[in-house]
PDB file of N, CA and C in Angstrom:
ATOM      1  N   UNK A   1      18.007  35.184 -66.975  1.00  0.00           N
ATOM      2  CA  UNK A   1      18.547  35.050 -68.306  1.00  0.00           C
ATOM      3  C   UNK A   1      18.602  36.416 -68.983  1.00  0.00           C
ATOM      4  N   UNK A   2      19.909  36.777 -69.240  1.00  0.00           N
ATOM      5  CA  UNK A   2      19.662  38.052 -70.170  1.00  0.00           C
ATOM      6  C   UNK A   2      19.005  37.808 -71.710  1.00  0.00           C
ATOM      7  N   UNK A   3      18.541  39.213 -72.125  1.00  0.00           N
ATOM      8  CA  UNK A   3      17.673  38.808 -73.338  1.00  0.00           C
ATOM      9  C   UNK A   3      18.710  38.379 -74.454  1.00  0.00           C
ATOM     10  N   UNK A   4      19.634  38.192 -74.552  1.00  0.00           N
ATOM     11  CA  UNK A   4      20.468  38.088 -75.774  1.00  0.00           C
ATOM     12  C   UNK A   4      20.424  35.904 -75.655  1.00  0.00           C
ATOM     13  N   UNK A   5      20.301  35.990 -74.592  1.00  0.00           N
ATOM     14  CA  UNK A   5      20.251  34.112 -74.543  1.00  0.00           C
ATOM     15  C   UNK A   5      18.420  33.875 -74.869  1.00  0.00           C
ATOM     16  N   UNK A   6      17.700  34.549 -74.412  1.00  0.00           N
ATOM     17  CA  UNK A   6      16.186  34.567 -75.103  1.00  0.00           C
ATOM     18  C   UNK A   6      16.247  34.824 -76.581  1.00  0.00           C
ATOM     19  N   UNK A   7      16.552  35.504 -76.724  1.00  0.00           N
ATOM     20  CA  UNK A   7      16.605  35.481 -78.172  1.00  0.00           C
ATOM     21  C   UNK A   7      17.486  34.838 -79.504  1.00  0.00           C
ATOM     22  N   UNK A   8      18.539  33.934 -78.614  1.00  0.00           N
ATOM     23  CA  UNK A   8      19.227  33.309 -79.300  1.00  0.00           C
ATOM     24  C   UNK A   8      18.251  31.595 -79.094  1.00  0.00           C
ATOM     25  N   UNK A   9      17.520  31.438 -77.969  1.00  0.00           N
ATOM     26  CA  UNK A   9      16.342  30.172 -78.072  1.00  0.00           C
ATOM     27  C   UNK A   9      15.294  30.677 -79.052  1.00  0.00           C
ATOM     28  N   UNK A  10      14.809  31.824 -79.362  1.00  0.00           N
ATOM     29  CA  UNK A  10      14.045  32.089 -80.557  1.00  0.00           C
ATOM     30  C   UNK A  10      14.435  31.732 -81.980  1.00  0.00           C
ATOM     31  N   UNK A  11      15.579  32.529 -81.825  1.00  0.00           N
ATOM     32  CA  UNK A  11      15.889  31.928 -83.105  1.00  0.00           C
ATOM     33  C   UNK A  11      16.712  30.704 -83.282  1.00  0.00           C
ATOM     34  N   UNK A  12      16.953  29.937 -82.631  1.00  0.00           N
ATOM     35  CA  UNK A  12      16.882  28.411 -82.538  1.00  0.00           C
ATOM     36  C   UNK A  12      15.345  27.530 -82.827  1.00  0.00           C
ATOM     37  N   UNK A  13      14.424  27.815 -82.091  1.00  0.00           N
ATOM     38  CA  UNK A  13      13.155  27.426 -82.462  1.00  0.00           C
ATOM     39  C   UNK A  13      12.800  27.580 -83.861  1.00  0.00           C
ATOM     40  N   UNK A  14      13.142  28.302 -84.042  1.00  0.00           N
ATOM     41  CA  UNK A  14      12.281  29.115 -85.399  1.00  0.00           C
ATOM     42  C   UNK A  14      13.148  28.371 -86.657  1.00  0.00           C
ATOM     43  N   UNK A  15      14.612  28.190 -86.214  1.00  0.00           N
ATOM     44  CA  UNK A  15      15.498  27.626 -87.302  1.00  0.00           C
ATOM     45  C   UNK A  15      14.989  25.846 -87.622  1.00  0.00           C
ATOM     46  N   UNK A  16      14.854  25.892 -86.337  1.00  0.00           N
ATOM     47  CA  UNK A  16      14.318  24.186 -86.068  1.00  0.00           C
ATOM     48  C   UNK A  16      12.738  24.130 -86.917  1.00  0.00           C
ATOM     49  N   UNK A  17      11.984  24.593 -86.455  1.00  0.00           N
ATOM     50  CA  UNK A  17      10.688  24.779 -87.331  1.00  0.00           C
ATOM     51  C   UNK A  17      10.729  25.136 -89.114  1.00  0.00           C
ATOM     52  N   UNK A  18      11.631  25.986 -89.308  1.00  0.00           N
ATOM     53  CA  UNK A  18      11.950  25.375 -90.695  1.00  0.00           C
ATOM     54  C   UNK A  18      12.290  24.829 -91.067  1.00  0.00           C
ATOM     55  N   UNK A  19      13.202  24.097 -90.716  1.00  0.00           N
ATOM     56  CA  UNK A  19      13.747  22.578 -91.190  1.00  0.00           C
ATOM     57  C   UNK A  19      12.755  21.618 -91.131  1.00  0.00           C
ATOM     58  N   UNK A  20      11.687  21.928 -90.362  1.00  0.00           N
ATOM     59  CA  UNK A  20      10.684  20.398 -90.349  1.00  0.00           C
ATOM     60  C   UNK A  20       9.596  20.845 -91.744  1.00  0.00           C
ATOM     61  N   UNK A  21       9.783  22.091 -91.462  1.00  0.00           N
ATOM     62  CA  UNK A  21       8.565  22.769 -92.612  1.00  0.00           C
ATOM     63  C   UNK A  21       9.162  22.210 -94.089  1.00  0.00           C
ATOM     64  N   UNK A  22      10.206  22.670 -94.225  1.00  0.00           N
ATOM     65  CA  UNK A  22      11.174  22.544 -95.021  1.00  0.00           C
ATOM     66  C   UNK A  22      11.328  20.574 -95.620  1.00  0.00           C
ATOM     67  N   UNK A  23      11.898  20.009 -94.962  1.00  0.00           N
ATOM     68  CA  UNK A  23      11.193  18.382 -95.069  1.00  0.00           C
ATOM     69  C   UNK A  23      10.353  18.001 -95.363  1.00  0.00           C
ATOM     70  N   UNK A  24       9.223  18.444 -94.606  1.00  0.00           N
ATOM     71  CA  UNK A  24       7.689  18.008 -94.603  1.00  0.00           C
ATOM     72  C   UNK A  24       7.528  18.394 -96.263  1.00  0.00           C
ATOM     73  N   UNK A  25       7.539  19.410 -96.544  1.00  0.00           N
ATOM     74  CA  UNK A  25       7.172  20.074 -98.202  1.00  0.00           C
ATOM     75  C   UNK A  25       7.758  18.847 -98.855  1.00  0.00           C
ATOM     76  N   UNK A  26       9.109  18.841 -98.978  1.00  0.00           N
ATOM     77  CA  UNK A  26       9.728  17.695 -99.460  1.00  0.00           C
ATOM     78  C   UNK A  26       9.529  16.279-100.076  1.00  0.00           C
ATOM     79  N   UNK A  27       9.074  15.825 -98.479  1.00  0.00           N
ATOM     80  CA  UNK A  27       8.374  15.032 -98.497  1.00  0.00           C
ATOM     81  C   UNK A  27       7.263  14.807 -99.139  1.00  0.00           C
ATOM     82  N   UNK A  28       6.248  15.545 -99.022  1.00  0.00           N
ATOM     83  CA  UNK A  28       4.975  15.718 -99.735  1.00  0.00           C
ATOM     84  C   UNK A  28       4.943  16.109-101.648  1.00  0.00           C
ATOM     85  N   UNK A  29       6.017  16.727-101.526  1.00  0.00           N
ATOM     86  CA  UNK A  29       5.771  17.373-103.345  1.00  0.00           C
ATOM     87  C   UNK A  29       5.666  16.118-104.565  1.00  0.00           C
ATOM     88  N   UNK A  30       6.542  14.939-104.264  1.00  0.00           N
ATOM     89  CA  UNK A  30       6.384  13.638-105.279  1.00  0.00           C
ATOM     90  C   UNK A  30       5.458  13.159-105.877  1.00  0.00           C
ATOM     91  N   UNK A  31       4.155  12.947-104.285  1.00  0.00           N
ATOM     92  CA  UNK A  31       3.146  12.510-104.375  1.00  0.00           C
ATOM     93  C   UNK A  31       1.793  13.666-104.616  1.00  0.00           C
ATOM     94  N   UNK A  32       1.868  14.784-103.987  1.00  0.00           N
ATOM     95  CA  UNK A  32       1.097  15.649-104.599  1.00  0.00           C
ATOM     96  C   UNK A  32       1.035  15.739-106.377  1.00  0.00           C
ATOM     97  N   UNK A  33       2.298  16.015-106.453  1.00  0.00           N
ATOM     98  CA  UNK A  33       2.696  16.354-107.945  1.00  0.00           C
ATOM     99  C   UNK A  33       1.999  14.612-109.016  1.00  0.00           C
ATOM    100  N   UNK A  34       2.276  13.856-108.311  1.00  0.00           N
ATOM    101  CA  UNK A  34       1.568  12.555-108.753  1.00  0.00           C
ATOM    102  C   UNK A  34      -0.279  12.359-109.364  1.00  0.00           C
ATOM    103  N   UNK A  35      -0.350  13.044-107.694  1.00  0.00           N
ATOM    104  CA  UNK A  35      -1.966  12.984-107.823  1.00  0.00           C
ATOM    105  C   UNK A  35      -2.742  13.947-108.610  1.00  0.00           C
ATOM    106  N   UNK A  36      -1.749  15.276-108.417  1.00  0.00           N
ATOM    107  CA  UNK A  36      -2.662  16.388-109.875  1.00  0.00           C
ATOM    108  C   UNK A  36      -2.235  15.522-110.838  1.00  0.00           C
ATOM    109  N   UNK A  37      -1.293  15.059-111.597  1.00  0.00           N
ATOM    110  CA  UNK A  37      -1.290  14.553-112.862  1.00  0.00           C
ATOM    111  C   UNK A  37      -1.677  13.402-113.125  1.00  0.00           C
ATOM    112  N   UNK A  38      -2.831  12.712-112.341  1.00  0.00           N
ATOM    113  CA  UNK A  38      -3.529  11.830-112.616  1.00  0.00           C
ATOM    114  C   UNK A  38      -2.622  10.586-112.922  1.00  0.00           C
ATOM    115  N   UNK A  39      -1.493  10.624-112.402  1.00  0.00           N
ATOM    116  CA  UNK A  39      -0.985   9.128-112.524  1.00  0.00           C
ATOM    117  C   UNK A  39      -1.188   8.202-112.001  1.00  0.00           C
ATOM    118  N   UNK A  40      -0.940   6.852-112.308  1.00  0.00           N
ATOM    119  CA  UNK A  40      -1.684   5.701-111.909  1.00  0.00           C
ATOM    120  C   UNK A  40      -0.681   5.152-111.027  1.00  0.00           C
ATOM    121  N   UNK A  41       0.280   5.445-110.433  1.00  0.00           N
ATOM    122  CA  UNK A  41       1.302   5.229-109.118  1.00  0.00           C
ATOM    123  C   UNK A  41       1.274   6.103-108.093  1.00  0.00           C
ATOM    124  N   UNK A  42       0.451   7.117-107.940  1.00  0.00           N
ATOM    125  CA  UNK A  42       0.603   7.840-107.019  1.00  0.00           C
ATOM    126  C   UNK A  42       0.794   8.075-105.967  1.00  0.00           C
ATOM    127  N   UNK A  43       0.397   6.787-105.113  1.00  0.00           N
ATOM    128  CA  UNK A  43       0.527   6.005-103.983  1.00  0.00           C
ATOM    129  C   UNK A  43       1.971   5.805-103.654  1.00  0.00           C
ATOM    130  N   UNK A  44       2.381   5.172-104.571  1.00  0.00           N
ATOM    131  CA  UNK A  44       3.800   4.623-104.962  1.00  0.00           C
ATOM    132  C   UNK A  44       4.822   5.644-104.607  1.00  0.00           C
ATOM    133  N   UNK A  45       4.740   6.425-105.540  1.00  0.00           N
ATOM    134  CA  UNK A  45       5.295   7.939-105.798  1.00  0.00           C
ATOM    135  C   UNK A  45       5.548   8.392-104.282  1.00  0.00           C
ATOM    136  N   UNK A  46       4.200   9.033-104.076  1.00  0.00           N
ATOM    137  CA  UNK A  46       3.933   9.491-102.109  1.00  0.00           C
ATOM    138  C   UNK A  46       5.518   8.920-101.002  1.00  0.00           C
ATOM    139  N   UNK A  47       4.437   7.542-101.458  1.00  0.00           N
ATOM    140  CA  UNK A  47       5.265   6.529-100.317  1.00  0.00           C
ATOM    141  C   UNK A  47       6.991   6.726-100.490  1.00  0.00           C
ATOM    142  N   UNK A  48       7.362   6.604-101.994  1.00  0.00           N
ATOM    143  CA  UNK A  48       8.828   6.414-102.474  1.00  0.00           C
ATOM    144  C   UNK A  48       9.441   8.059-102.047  1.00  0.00           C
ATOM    145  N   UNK A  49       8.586   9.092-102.020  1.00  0.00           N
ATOM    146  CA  UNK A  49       8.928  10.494-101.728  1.00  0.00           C
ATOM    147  C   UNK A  49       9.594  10.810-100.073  1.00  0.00           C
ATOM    148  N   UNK A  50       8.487  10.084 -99.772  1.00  0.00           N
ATOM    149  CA  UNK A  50       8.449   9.971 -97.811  1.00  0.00           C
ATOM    150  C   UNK A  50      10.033   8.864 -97.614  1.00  0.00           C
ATOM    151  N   UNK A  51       9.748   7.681 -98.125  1.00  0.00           N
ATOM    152  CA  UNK A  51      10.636   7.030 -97.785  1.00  0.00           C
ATOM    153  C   UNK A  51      12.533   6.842 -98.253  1.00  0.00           C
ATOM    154  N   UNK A  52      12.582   7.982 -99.393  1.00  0.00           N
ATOM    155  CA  UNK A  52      13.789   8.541 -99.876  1.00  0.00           C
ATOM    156  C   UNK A  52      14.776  10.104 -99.220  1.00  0.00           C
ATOM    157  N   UNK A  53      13.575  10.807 -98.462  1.00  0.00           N
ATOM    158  CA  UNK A  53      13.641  11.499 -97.850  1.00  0.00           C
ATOM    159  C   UNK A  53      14.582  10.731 -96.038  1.00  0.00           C
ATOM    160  N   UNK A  54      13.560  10.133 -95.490  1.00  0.00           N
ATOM    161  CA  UNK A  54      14.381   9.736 -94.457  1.00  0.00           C
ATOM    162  C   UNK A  54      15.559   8.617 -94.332  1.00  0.00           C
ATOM    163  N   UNK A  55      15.156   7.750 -95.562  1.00  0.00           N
ATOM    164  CA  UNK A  55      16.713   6.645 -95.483  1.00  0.00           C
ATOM    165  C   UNK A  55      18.134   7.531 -96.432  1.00  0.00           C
ATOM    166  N   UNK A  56      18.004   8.854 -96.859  1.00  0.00           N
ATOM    167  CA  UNK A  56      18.925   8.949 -97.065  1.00  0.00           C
ATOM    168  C   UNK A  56      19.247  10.033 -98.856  1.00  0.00           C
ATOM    169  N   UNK A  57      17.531  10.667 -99.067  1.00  0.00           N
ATOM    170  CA  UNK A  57      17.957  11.451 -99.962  1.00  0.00           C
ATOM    171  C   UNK A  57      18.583  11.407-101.517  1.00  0.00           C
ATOM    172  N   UNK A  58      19.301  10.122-101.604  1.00  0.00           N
ATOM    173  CA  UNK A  58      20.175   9.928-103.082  1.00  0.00           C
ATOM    174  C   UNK A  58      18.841   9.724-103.888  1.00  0.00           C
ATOM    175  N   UNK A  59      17.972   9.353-103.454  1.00  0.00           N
ATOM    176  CA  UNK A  59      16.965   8.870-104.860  1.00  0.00           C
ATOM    177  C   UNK A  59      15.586   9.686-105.025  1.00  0.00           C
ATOM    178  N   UNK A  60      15.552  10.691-103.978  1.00  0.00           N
ATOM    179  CA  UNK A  60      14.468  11.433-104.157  1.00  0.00           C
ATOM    180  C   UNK A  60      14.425  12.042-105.587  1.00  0.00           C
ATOM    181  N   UNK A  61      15.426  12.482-106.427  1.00  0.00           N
ATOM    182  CA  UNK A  61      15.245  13.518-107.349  1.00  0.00           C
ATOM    183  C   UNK A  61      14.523  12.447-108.329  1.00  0.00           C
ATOM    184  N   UNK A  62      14.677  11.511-108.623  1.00  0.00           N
ATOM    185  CA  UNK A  62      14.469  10.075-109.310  1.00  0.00           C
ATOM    186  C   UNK A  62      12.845   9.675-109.010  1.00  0.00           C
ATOM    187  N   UNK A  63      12.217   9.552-108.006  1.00  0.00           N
ATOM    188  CA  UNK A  63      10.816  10.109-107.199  1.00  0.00           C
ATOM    189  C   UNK A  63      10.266  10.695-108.107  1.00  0.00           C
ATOM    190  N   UNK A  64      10.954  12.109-107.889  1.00  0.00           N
ATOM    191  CA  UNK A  64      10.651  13.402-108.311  1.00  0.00           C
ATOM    192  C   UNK A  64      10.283  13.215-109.744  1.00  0.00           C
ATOM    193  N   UNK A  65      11.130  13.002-110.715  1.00  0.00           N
ATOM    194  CA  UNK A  65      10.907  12.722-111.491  1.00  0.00           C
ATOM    195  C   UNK A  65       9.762  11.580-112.139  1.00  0.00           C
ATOM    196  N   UNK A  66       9.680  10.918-111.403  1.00  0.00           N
ATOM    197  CA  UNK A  66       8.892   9.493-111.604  1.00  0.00           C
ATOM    198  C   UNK A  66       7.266  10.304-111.370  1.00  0.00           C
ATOM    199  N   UNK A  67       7.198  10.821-110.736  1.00  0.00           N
ATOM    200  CA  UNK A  67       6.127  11.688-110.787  1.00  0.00           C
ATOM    201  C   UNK A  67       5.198  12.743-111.863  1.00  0.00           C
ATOM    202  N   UNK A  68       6.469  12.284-113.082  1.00  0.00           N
ATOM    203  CA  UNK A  68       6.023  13.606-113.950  1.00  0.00           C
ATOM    204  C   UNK A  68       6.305  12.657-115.262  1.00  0.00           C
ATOM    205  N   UNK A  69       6.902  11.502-114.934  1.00  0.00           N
ATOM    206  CA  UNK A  69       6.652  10.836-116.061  1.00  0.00           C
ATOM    207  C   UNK A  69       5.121   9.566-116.282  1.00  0.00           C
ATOM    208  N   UNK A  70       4.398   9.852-116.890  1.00  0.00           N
ATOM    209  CA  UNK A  70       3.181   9.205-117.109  1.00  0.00           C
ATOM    210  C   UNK A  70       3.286   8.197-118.178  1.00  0.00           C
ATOM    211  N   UNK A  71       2.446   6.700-118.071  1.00  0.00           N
ATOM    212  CA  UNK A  71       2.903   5.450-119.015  1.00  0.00           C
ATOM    213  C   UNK A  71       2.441   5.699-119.961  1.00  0.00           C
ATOM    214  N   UNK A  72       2.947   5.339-120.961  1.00  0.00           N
ATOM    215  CA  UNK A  72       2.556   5.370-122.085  1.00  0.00           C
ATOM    216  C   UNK A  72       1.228   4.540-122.357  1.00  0.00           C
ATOM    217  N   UNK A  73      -0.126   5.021-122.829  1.00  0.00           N
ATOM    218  CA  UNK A  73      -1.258   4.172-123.325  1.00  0.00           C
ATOM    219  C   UNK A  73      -0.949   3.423-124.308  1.00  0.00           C
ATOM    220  N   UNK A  74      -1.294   2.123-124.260  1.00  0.00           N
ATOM    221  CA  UNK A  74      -1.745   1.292-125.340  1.00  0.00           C
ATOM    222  C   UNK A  74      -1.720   1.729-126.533  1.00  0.00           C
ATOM    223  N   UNK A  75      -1.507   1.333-127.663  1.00  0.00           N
ATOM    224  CA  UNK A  75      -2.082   1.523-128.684  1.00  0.00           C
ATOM    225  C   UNK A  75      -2.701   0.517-129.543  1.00  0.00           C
ATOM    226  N   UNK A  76      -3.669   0.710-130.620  1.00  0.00           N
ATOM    227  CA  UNK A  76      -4.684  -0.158-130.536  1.00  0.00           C
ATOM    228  C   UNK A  76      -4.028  -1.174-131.804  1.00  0.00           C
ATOM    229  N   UNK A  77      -3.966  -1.908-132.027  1.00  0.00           N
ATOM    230  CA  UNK A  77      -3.114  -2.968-133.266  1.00  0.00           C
ATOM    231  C   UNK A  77      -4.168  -2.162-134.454  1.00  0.00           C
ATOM    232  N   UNK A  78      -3.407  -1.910-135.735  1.00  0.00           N
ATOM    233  CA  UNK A  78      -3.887  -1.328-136.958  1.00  0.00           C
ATOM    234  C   UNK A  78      -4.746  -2.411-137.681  1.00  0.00           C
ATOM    235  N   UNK A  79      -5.728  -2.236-138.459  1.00  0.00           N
ATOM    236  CA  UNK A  79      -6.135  -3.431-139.201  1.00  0.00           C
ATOM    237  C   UNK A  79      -5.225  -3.963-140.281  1.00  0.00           C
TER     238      UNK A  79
END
């Protein structure tokens, strides 16, 4: 093999390895971002992050968002 076909499988590997790196982050940021802000779906969030990612992307930003919006507490009835 001359080196110009070695080094065109390098940087094939390497392109491929960022794309998973690249996903994986993806994947993960919904639910991270969930769990520092102490929200009470976080689970949810995670799961909806992971599972918007591989069926197809349209609703991740929506995730994303859902992650940073926190419920509103109760408030207590006035006397």
């Amino acid at each position: 093999m001359p080196f110009i076909d070695i080094f065109a499988w390098i940087v094939l590997l390497i392109l491929i390895a960022i794309v998973v790196a690249i996903f994986v982050a993806l994947g993960m940021t919904p639910g991270l971002i969930a769990r520092k802000r102490g929200h009470p779906w976080a689970q949810a969030i995670s799961i909806g992050g992971w599972a918007t990612l591989i069926f197809g992307f349209v609703f991740w930003p929506l995730v994303l968002i859902w992650a940073f919006v926190d419920v509103p507490a109760k408030q207590e009835p006035r006397p």
